[in-house]
Protein backbone atom coordinates (compact mmCIF):
# COMPACT_ATOMS: atom_id res chain seq x y z
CA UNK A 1 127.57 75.61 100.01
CA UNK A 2 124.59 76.60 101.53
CA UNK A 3 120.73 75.95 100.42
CA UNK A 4 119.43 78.68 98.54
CA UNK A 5 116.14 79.74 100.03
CA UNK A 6 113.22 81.11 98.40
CA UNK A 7 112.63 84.82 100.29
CA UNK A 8 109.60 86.71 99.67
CA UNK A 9 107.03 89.55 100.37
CA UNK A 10 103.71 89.98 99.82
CA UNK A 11 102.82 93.75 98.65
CA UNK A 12 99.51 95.04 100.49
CA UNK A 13 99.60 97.96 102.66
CA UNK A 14 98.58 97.74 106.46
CA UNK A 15 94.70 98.22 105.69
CA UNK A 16 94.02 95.21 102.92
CA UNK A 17 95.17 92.70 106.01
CA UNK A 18 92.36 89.85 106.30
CA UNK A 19 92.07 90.33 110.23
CA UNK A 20 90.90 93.94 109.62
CA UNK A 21 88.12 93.20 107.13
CA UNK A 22 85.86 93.29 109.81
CA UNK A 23 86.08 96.98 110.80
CA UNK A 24 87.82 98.35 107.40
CA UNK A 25 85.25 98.03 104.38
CA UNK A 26 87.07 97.37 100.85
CA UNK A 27 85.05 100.21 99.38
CA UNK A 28 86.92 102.57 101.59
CA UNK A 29 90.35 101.33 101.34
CA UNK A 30 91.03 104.63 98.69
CA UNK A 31 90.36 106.51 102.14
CA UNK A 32 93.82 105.45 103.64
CA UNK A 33 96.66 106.73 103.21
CA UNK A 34 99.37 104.47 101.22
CA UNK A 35 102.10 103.57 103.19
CA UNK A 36 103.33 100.61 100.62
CA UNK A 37 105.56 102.45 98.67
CA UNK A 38 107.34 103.70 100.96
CA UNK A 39 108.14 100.25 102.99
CA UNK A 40 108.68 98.46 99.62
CA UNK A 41 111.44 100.67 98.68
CA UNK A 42 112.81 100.17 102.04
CA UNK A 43 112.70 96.67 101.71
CA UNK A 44 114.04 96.65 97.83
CA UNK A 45 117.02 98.86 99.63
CA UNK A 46 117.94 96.41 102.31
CA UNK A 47 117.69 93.75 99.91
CA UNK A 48 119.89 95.63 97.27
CA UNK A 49 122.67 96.15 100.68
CA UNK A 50 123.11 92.65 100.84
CA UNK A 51 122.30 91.45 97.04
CA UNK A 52 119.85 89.62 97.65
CA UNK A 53 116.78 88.74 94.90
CA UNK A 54 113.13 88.37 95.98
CA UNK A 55 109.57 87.08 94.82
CA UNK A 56 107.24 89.96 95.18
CA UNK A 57 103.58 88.38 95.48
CA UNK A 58 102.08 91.93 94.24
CA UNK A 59 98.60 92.53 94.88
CA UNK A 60 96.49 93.89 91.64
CA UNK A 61 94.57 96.67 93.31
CA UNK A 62 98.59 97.87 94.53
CA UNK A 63 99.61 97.29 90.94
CA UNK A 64 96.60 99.26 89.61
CA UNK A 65 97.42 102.38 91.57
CA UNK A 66 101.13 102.53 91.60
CA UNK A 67 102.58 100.58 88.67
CA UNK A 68 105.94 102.39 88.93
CA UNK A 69 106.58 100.33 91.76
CA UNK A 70 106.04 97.08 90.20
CA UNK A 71 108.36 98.35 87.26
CA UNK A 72 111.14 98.88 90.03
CA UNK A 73 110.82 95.91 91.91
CA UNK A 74 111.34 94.29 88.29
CA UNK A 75 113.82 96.69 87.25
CA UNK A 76 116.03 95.54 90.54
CA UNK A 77 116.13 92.18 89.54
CA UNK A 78 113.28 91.05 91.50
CA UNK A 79 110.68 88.26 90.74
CA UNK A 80 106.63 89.46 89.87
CA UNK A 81 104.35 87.44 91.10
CA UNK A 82 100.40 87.62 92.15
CA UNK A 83 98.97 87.96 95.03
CA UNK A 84 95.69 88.49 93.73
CA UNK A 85 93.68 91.45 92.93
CA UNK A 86 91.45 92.28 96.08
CA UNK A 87 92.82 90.42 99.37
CA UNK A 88 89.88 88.17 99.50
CA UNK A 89 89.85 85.35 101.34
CA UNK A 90 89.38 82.59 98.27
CA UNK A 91 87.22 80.30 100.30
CA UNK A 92 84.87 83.44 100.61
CA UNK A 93 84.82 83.84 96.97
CA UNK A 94 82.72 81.30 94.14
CA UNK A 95 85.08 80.56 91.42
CA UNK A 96 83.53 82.75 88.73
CA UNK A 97 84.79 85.54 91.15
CA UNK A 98 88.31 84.42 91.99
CA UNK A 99 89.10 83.11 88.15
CA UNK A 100 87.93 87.20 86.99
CA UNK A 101 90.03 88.65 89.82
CA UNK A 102 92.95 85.97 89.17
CA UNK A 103 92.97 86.86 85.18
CA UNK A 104 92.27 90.47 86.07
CA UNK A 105 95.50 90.66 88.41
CA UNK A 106 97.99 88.36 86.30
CA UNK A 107 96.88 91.01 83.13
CA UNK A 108 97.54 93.97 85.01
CA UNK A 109 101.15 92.42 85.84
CA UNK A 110 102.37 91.02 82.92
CA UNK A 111 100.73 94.84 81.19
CA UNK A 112 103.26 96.42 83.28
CA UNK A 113 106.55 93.97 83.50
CA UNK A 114 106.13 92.65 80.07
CA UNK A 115 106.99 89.22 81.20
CA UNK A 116 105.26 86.43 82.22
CA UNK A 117 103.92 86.08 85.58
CA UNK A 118 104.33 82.33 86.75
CA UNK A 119 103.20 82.39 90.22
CA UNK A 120 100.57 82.93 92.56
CA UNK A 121 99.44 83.33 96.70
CA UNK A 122 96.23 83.97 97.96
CA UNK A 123 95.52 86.27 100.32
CA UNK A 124 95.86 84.83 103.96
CA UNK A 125 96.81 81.53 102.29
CA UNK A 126 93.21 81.06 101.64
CA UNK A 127 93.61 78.11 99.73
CA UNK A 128 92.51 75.09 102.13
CA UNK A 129 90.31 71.90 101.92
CA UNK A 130 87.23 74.02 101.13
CA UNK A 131 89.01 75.76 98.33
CA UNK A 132 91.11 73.13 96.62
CA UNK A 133 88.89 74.12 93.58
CA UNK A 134 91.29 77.32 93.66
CA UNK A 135 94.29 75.38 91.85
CA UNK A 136 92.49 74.16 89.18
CA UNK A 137 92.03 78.15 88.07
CA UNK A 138 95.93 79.15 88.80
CA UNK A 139 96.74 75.80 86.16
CA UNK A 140 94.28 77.35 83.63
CA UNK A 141 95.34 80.73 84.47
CA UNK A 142 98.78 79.72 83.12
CA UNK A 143 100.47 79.70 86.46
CA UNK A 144 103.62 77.45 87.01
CA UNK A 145 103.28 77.28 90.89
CA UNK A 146 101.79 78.21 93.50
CA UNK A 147 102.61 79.64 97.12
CA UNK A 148 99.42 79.17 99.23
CA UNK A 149 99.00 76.11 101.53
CA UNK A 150 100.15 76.38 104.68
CA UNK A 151 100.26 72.31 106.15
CA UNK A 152 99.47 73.75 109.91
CA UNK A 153 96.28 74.01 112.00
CA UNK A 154 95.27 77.65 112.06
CA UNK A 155 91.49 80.11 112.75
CA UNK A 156 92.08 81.12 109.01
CA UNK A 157 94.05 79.04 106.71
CA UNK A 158 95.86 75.75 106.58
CA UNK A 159 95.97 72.34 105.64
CA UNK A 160 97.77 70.48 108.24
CA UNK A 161 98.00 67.31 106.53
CA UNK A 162 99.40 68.67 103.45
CA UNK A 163 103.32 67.66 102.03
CA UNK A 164 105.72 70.32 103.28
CA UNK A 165 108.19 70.57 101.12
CA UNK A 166 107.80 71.63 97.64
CA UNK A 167 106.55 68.91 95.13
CA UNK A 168 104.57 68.68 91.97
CA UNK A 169 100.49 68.43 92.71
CA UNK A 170 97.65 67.74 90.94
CA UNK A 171 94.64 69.78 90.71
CA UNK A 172 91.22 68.53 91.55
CA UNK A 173 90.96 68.29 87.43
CA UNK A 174 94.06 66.52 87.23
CA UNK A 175 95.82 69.34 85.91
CA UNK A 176 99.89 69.86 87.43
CA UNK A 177 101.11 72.68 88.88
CA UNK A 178 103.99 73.27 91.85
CA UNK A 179 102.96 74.02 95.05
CA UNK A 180 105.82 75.47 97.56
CA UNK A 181 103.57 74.92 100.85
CA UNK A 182 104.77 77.69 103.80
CA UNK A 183 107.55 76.44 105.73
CA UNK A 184 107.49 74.49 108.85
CA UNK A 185 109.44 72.58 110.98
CA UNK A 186 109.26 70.05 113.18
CA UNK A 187 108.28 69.57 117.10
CA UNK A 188 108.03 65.57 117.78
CA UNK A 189 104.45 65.31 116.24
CA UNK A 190 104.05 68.97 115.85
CA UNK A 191 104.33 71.03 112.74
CA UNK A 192 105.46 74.55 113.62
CA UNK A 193 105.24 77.57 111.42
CA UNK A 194 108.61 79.43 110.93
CA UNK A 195 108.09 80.66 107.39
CA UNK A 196 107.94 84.64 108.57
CA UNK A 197 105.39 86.89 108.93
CA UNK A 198 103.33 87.35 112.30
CA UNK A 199 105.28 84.25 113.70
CA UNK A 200 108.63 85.71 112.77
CA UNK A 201 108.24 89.06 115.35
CA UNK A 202 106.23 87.24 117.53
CA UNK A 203 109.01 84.24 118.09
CA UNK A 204 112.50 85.16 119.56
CA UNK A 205 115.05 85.40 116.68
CA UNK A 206 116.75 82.08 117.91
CA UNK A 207 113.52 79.97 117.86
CA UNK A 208 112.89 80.85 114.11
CA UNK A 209 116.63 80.46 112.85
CA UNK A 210 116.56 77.21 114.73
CA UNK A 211 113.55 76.05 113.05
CA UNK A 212 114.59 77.51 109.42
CA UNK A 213 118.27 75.54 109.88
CA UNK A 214 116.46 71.96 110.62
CA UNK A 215 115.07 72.09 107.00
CA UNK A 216 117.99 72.81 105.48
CA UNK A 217 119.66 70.33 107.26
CA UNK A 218 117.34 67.97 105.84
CA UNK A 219 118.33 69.00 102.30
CA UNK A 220 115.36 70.87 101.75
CA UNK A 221 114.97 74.72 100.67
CA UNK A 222 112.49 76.95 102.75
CA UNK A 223 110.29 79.95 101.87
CA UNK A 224 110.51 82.97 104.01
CA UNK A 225 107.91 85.61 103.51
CA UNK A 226 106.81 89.20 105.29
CA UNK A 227 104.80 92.07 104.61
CA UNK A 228 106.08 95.73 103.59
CA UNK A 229 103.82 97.51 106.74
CA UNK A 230 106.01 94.68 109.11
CA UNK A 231 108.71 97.29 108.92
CA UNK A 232 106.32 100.13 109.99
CA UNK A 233 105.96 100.82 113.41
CA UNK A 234 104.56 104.35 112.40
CA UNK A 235 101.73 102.75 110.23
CA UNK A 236 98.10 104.01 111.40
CA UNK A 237 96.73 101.59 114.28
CA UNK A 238 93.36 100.15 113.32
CA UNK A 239 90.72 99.71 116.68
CA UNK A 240 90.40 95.57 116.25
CA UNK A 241 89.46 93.29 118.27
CA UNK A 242 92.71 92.38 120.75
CA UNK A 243 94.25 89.23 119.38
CA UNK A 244 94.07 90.85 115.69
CA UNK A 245 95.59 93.90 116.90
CA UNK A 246 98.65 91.48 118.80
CA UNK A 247 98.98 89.91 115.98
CA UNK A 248 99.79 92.28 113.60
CA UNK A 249 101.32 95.43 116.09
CA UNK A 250 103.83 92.92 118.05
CA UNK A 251 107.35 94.10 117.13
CA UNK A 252 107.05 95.83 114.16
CA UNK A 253 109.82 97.89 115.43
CA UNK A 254 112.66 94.52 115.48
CA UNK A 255 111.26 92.93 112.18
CA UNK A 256 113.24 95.49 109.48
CA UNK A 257 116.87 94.59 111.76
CA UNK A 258 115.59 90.63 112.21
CA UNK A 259 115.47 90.63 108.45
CA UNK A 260 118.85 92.09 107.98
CA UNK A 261 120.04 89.18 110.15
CA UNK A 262 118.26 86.67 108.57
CA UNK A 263 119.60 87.45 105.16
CA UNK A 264 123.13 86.81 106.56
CA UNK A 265 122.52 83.64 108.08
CA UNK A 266 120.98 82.04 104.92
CA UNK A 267 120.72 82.01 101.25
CA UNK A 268 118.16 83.59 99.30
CA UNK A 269 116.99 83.49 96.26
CA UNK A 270 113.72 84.05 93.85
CA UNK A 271 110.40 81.21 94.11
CA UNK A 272 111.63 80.56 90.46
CA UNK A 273 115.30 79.92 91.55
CA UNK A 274 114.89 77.86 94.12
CA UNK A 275 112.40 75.52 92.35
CA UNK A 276 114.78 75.70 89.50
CA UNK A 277 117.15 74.18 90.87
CA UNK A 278 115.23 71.30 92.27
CA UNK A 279 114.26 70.68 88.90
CA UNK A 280 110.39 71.50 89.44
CA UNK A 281 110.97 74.04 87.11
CA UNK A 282 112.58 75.59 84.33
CA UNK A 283 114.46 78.73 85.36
């Protein structure tokens, strides 16, 4: 029997990505035209081909302006989680701020699922050394894990020497809550990021199955994630600077069939699921 896998996506459209901050102000974001519907249904479709369940790490200000879509992704027997409310990067915000927009975006969830929303990601995996503080507000926010440590050296996240696999932490307060860290595998020394996303168009196909098949071998589940505008090659393009505009342009057009293969070479399941059946908690 296979592992099951935890696969999920985190809903934002092509204009709420962190690298574009710089040359896309929040305040216009209404200004663009929404392309996250569309993809998501895409994605719920594919997904639906192969029966396959998700997480959805929804963001609020998504939520807020199409909550039919949210219903659906429910409705198709998908996990709801949070992604947040604005995209901010959390180590950019004071706590007041995140602990508002974290309450503000769980609300607006649970307003339109009616069910409980038990887990979180920040934006860009924003959670790092300088906001560890962030945890402490998911365990009073009445999260039951969390999704946003990635244990690599990166410009804008990580925590390289974080524990890779997913385990029970303890806040800064002492408070518990799971974390299921982004997956990586292993190079000798070398921790290499093959849980999805940029990394999964930019790598060939073979290089990221390889990587995804030494954790399971090692009897340990991985989390897969990607975006709705990866499957876009239409999307508007946004004038950033080079390595931001490589980063998020590079193969958009193989991602949609790389994911279709993916599905078929491993088992997937919902962040719940998965942690479920490690016993980390109740399904």
């Amino acid at each position: 029997m296979k592992i099951r896998n935890a696969l999920t996506v985190d809903v934002e459209d092509y204009f709420h990505v962190s690298a574009f901050s710089d040359c896309i102000d929040r305040k216009n974001w209404d200004s663009h035209p929404l392309r996250v519907e569309k993809n998501t249904r895409r994605l719920l479709d594919l997904l639906d081909q192969h029966a396959v369940k998700a997480t959805f790490f929804v963001l609020g200000w998504v939520a807020e302006r199409i909550p039919g879509l949210v219903t659906e992704v429910a409705a198709r027997g998908h996990e709801v989680a949070s992604h947040g409310y604005s995209h901010q990067l959390v180590y950019n915000q004071d706590p007041d701020v995140f602990r508002e927009e974290t309450l503000r975006s769980k609300a607006l969830l649970e307003g339109i699922i009616q069910t409980p929303v038990r887990g979180y990601r920040a934006a860009s995996y924003s959670i790092t050394e300088q906001s560890r503080w962030a945890l402490d507000i998911l365990a009073e926010a009445g999260f039951d894990y969390d999704s946003s440590i990635f244990p690599i050296y990166h410009d804008r996240y990580g925590i390289p020497d974080a524990v890779a696999y997913p385990h029970k932490i303890q806040t800064p307060k002492g408070r518990q809550l799971v974390e299921f860290p982004l997956s990586t595998a292993r190079i000798f020394n070398f921790r290499l990021p093959v849980a999805g996303g940029g990394y999964f168009r930019l790598y060939p196909y073979t290089l990221t199955r390889a990587g995804l098949r030494q954790i399971n071998r090692s009897q340990k589940p991985f989390i897969f994630y990607l975006h709705p505008w990866e499957i876009d090659p239409d999307q508007p393009r946004i004038d950033a600077g080079w390595v931001s505009r490589w980063r998020h342009y590079n193969n958009l057009g193989k991602c949609e069939s790389r994911l279709a293969r993916l599905i078929q070479d491993f088992r997937f399941g919902t962040v719940v699921d998965v942690l479920g059946n490690l016993d980390l908690l109740d399904n």
